[in-house]
ModelCIF file with pLDDT and N, C-alpha, C, O atoms, coordinates in Angstrom:
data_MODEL
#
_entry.id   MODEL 
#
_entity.id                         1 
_entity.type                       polymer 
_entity.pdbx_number_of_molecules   1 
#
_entity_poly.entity_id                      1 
_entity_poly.type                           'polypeptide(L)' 
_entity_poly.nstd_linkage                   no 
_entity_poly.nstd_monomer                   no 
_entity_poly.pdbx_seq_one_letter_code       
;(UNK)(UNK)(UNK)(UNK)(UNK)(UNK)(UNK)(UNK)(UNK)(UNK)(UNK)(UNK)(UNK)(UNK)(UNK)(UNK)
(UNK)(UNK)(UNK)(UNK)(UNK)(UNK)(UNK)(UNK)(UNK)(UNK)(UNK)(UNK)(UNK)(UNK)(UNK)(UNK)
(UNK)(UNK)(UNK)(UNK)(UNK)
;
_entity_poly.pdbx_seq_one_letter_code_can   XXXXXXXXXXXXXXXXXXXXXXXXXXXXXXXXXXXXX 
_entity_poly.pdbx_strand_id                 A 
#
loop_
_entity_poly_seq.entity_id 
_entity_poly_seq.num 
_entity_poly_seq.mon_id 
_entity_poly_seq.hetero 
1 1  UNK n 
1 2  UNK n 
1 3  UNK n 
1 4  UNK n 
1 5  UNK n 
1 6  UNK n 
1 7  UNK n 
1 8  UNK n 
1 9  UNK n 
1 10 UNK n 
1 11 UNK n 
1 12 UNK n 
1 13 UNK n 
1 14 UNK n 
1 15 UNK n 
1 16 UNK n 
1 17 UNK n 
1 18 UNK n 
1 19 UNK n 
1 20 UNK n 
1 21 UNK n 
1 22 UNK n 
1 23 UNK n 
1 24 UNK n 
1 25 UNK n 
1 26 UNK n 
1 27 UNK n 
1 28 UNK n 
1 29 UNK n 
1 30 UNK n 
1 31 UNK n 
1 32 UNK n 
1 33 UNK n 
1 34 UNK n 
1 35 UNK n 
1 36 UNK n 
1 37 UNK n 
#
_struct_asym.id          A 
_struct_asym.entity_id   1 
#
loop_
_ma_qa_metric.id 
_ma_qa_metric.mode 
_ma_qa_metric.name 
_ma_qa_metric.software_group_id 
_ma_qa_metric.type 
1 global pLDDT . pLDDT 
2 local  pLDDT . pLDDT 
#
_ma_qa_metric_global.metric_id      1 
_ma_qa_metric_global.metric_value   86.16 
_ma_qa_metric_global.model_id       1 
_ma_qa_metric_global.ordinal_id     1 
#
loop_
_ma_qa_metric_local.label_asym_id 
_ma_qa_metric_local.label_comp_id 
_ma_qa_metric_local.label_seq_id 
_ma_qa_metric_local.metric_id 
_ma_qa_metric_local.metric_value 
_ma_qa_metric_local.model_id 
_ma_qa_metric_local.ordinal_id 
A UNK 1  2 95.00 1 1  
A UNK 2  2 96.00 1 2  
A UNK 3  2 96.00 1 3  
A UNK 4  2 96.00 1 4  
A UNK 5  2 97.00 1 5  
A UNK 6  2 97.00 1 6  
A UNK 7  2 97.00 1 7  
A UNK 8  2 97.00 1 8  
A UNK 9  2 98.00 1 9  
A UNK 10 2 98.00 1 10 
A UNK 11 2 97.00 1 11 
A UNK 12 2 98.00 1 12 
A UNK 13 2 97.00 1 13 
A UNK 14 2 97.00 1 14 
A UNK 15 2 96.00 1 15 
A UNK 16 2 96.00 1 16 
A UNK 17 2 94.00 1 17 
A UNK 18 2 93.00 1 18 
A UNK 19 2 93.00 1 19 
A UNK 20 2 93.00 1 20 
A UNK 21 2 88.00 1 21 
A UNK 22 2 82.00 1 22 
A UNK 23 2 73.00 1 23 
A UNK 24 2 69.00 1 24 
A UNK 25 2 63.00 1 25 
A UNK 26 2 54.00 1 26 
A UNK 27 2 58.00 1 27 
A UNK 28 2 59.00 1 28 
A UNK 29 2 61.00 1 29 
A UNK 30 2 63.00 1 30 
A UNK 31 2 67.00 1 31 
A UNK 32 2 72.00 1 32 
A UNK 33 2 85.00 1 33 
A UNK 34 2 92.00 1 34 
A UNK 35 2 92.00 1 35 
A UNK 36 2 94.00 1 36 
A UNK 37 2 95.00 1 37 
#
loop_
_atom_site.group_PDB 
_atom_site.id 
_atom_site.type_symbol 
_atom_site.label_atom_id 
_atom_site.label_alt_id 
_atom_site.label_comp_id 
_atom_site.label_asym_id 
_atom_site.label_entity_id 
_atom_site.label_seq_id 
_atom_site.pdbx_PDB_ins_code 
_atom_site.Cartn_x 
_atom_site.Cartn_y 
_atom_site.Cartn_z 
_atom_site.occupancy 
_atom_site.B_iso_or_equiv 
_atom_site.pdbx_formal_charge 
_atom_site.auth_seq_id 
_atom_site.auth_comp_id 
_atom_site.auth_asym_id 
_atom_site.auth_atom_id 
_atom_site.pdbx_PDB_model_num 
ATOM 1   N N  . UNK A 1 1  ? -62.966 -268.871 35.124 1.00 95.00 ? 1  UNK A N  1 
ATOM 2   C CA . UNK A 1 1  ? -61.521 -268.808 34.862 1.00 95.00 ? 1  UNK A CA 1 
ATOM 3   C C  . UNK A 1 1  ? -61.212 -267.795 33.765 1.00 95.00 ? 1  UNK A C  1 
ATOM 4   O O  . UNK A 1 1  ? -60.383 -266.908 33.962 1.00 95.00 ? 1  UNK A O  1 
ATOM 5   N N  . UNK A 1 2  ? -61.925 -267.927 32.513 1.00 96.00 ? 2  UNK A N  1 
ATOM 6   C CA . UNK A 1 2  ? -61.578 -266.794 31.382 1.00 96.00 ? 2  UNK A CA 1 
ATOM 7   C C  . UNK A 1 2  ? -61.788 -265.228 32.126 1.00 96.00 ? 2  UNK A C  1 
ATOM 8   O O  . UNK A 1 2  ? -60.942 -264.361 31.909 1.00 96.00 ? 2  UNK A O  1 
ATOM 9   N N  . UNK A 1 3  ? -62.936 -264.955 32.982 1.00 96.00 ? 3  UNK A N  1 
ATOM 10  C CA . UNK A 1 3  ? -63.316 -263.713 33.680 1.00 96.00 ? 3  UNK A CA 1 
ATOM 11  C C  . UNK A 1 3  ? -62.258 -263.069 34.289 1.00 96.00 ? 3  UNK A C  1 
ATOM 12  O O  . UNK A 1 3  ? -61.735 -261.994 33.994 1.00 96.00 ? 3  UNK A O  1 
ATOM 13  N N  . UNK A 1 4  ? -61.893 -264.185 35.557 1.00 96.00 ? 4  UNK A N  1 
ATOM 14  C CA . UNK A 1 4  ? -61.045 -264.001 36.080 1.00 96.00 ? 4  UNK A CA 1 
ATOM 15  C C  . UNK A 1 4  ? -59.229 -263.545 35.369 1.00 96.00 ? 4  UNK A C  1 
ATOM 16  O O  . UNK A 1 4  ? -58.399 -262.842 35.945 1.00 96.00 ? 4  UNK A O  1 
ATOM 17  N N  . UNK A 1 5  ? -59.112 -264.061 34.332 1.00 97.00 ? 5  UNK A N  1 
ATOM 18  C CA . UNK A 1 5  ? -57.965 -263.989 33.444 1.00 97.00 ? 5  UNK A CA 1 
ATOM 19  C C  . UNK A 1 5  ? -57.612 -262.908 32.800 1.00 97.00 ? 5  UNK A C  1 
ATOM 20  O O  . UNK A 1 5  ? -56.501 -262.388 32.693 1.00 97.00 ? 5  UNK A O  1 
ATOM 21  N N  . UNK A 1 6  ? -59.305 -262.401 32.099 1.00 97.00 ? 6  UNK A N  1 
ATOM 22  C CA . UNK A 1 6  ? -59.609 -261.163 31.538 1.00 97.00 ? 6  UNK A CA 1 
ATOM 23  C C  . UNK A 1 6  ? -59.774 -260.368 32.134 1.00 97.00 ? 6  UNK A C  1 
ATOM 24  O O  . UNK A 1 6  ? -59.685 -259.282 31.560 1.00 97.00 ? 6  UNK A O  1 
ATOM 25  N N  . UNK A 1 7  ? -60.158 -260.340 33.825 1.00 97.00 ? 7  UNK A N  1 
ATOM 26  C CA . UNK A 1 7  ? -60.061 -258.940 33.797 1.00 97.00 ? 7  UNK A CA 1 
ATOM 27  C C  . UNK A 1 7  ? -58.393 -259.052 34.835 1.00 97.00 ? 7  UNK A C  1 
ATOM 28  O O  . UNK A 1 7  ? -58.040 -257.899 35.078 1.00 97.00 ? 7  UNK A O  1 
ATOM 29  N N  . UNK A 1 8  ? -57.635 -259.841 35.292 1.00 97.00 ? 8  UNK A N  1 
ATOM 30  C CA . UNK A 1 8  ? -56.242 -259.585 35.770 1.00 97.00 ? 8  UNK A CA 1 
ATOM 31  C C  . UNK A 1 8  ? -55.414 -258.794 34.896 1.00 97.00 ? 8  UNK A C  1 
ATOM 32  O O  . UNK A 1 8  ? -54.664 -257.861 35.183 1.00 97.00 ? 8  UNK A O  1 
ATOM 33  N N  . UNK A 1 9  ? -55.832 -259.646 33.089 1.00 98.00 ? 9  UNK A N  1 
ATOM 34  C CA . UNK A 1 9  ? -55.019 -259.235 32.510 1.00 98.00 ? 9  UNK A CA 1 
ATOM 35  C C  . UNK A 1 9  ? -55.063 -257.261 32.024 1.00 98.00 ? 9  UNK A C  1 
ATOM 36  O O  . UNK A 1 9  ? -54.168 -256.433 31.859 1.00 98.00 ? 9  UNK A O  1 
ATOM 37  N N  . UNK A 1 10 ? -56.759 -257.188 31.935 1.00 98.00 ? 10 UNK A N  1 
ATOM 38  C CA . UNK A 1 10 ? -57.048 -255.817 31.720 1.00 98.00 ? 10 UNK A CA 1 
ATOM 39  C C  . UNK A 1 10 ? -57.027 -255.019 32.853 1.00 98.00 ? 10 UNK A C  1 
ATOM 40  O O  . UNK A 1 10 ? -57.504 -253.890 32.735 1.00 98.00 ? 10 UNK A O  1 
ATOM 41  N N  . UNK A 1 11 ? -56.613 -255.332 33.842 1.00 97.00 ? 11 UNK A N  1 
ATOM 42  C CA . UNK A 1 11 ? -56.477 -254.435 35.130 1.00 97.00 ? 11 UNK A CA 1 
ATOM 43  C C  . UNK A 1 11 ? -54.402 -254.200 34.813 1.00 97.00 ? 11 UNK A C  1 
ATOM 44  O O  . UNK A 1 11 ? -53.704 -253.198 34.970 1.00 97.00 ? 11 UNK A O  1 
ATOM 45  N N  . UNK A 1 12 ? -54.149 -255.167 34.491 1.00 98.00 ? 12 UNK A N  1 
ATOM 46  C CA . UNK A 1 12 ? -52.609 -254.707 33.846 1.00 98.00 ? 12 UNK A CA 1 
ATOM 47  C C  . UNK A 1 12 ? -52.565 -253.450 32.922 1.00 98.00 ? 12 UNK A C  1 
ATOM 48  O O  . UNK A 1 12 ? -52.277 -252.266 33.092 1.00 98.00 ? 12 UNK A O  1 
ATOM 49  N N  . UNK A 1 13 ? -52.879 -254.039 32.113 1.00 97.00 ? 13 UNK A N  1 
ATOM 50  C CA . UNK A 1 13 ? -53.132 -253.098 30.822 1.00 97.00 ? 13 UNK A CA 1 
ATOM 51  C C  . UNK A 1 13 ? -53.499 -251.476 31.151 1.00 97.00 ? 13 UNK A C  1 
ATOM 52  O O  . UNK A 1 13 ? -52.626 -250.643 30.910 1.00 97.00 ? 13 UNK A O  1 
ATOM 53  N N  . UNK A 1 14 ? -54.678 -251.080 31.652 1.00 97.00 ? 14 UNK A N  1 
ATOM 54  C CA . UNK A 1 14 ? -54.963 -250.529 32.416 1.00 97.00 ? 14 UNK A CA 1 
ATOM 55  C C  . UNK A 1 14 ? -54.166 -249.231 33.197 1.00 97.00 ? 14 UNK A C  1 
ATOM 56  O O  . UNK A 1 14 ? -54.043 -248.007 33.220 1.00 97.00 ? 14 UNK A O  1 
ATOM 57  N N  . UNK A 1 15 ? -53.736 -250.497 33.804 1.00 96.00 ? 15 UNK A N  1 
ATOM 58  C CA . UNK A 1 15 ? -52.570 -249.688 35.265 1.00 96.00 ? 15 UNK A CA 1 
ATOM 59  C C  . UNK A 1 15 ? -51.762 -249.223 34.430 1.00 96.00 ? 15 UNK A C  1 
ATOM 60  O O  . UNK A 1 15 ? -51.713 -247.996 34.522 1.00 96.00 ? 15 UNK A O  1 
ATOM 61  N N  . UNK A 1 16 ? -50.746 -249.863 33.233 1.00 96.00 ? 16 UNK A N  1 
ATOM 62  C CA . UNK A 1 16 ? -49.621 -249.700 32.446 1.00 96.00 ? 16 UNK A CA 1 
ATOM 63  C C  . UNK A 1 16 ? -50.129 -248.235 31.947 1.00 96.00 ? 16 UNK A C  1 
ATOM 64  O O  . UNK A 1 16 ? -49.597 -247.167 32.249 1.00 96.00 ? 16 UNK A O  1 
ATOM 65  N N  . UNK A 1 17 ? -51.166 -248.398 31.195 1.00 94.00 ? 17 UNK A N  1 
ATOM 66  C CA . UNK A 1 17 ? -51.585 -247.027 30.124 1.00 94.00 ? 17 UNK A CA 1 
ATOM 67  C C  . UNK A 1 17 ? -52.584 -246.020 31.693 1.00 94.00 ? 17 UNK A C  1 
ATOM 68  O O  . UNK A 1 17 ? -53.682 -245.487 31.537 1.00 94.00 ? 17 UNK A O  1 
ATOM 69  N N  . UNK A 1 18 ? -51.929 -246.029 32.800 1.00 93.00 ? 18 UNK A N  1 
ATOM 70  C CA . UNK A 1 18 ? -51.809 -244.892 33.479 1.00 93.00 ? 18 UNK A CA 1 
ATOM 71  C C  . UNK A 1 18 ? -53.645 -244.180 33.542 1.00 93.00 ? 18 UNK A C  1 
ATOM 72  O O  . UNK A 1 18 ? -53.961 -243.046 33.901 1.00 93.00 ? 18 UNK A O  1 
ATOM 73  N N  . UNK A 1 19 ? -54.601 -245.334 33.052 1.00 93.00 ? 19 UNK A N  1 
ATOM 74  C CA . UNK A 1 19 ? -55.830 -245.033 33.337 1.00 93.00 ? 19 UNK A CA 1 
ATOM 75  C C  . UNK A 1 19 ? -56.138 -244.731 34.923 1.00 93.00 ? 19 UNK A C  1 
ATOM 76  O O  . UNK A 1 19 ? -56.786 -243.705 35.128 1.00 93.00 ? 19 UNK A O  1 
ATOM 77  N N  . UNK A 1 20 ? -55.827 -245.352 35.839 1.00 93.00 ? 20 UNK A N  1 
ATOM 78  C CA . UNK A 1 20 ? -56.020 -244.996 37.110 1.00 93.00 ? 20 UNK A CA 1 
ATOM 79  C C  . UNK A 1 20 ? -55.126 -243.557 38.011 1.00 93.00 ? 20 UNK A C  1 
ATOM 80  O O  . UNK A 1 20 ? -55.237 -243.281 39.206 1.00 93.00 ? 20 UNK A O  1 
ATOM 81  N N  . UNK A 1 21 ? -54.445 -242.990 37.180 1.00 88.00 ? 21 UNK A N  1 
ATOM 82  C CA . UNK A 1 21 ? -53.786 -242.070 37.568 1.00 88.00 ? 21 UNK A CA 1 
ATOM 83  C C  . UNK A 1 21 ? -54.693 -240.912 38.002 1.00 88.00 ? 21 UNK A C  1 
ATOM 84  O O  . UNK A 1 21 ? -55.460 -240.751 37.053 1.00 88.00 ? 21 UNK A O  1 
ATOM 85  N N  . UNK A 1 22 ? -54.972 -240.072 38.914 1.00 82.00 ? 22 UNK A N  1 
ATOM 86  C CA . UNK A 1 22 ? -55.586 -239.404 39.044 1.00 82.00 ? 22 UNK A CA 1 
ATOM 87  C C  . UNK A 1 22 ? -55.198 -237.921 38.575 1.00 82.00 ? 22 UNK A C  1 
ATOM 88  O O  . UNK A 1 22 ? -54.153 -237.298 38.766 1.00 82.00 ? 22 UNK A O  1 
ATOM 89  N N  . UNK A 1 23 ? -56.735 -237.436 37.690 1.00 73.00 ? 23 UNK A N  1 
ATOM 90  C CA . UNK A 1 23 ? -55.957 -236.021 36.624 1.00 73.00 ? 23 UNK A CA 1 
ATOM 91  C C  . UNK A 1 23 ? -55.935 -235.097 37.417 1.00 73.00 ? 23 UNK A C  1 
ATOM 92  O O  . UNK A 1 23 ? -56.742 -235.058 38.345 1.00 73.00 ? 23 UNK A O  1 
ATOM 93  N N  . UNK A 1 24 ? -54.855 -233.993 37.197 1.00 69.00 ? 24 UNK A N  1 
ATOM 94  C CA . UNK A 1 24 ? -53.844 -232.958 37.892 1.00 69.00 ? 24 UNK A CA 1 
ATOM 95  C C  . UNK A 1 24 ? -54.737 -232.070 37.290 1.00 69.00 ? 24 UNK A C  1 
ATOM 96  O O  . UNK A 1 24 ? -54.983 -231.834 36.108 1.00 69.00 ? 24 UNK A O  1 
ATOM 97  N N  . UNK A 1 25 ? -55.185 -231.615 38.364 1.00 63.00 ? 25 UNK A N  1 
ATOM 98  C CA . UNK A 1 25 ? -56.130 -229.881 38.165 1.00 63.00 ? 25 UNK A CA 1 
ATOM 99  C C  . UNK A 1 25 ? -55.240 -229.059 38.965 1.00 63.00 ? 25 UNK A C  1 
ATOM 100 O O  . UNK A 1 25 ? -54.529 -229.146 39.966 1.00 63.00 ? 25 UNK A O  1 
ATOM 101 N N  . UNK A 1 26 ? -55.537 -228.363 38.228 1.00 54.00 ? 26 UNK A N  1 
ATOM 102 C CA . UNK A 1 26 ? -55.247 -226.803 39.356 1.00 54.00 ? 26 UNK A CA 1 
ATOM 103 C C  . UNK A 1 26 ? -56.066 -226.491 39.866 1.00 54.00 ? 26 UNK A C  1 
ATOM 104 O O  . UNK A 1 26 ? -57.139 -226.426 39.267 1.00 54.00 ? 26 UNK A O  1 
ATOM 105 N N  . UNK A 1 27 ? -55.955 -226.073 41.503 1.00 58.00 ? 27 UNK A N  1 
ATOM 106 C CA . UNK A 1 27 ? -57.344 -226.144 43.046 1.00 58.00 ? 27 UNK A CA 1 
ATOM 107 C C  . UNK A 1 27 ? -56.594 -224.593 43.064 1.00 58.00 ? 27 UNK A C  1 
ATOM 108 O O  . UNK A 1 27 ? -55.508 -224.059 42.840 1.00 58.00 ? 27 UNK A O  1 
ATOM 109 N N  . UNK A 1 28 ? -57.641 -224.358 43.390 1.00 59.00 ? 28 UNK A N  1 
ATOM 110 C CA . UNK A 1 28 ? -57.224 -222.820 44.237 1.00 59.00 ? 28 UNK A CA 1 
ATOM 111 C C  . UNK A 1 28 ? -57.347 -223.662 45.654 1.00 59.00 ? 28 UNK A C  1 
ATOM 112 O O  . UNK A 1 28 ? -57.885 -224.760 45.797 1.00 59.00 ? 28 UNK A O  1 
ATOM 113 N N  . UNK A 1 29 ? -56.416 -222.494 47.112 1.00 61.00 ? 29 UNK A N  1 
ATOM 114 C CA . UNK A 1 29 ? -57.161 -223.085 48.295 1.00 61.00 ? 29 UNK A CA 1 
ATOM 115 C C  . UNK A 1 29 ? -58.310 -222.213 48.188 1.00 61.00 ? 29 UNK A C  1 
ATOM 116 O O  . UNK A 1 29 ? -58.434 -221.103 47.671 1.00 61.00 ? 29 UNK A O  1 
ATOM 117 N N  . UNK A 1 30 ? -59.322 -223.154 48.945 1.00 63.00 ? 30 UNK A N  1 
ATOM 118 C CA . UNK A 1 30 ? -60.086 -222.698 48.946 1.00 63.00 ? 30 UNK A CA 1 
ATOM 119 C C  . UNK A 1 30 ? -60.307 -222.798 51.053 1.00 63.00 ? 30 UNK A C  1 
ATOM 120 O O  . UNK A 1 30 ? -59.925 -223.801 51.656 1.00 63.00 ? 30 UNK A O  1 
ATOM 121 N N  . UNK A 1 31 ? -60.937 -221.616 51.774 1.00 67.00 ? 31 UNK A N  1 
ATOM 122 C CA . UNK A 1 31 ? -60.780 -222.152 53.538 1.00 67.00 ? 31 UNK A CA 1 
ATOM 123 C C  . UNK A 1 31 ? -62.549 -222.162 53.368 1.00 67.00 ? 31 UNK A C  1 
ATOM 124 O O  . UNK A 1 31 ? -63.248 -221.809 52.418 1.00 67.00 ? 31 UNK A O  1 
ATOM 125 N N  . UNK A 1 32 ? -62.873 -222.659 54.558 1.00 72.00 ? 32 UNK A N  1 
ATOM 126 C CA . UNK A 1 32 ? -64.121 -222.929 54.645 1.00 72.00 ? 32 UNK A CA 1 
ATOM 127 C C  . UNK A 1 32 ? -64.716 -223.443 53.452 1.00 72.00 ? 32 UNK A C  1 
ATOM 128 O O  . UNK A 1 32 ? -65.527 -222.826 52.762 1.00 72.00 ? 32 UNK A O  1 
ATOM 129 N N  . UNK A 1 33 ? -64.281 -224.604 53.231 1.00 85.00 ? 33 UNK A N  1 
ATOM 130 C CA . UNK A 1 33 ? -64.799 -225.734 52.271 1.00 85.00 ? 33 UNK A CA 1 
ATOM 131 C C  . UNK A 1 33 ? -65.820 -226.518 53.055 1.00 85.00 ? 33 UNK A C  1 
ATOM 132 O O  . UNK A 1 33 ? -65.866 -226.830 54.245 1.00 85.00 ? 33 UNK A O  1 
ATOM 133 N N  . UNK A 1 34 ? -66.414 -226.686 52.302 1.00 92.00 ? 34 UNK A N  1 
ATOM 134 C CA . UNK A 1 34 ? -67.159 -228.198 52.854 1.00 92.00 ? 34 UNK A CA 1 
ATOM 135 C C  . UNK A 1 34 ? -66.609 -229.519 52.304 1.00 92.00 ? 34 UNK A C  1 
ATOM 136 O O  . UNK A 1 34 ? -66.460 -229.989 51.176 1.00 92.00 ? 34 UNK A O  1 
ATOM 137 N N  . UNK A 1 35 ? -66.260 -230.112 54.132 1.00 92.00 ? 35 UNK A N  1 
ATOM 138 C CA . UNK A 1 35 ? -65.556 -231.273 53.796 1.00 92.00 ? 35 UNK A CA 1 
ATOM 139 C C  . UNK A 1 35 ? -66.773 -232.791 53.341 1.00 92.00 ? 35 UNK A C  1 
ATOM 140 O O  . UNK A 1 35 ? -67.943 -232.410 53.294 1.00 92.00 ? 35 UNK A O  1 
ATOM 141 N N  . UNK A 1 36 ? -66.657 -233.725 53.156 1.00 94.00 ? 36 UNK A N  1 
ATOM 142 C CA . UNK A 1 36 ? -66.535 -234.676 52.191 1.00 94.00 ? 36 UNK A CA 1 
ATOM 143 C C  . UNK A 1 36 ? -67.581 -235.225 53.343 1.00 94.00 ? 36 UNK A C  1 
ATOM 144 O O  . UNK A 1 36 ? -68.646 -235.496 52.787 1.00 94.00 ? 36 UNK A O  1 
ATOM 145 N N  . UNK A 1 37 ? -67.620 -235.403 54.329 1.00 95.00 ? 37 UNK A N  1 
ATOM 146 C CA . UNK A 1 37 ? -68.317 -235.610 55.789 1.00 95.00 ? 37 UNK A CA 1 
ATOM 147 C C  . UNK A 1 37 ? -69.706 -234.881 55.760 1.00 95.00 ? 37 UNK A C  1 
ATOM 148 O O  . UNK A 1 37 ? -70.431 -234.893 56.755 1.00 95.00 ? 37 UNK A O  1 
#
């Protein structure tokens, strides 16, 4: 129950302070990439 509590509450926290945001690079295109596959 405390686990569970602690991490709901730090998955809030978390989300709020924008930790999961994914960081903004600048990509060139790039063609003939190798995809992810």
């Amino acid at each position: 129950m405390f686990l569970l509590a602690a991490g709901v509450i730090s998955l809030a926290i978390l989300a709020l302070k924008g930790q999961f945001k994914r960081e903004k690079t600048e990509t060139e295109f790039v063609p003939y990439k190798n995809s992810f596959g």
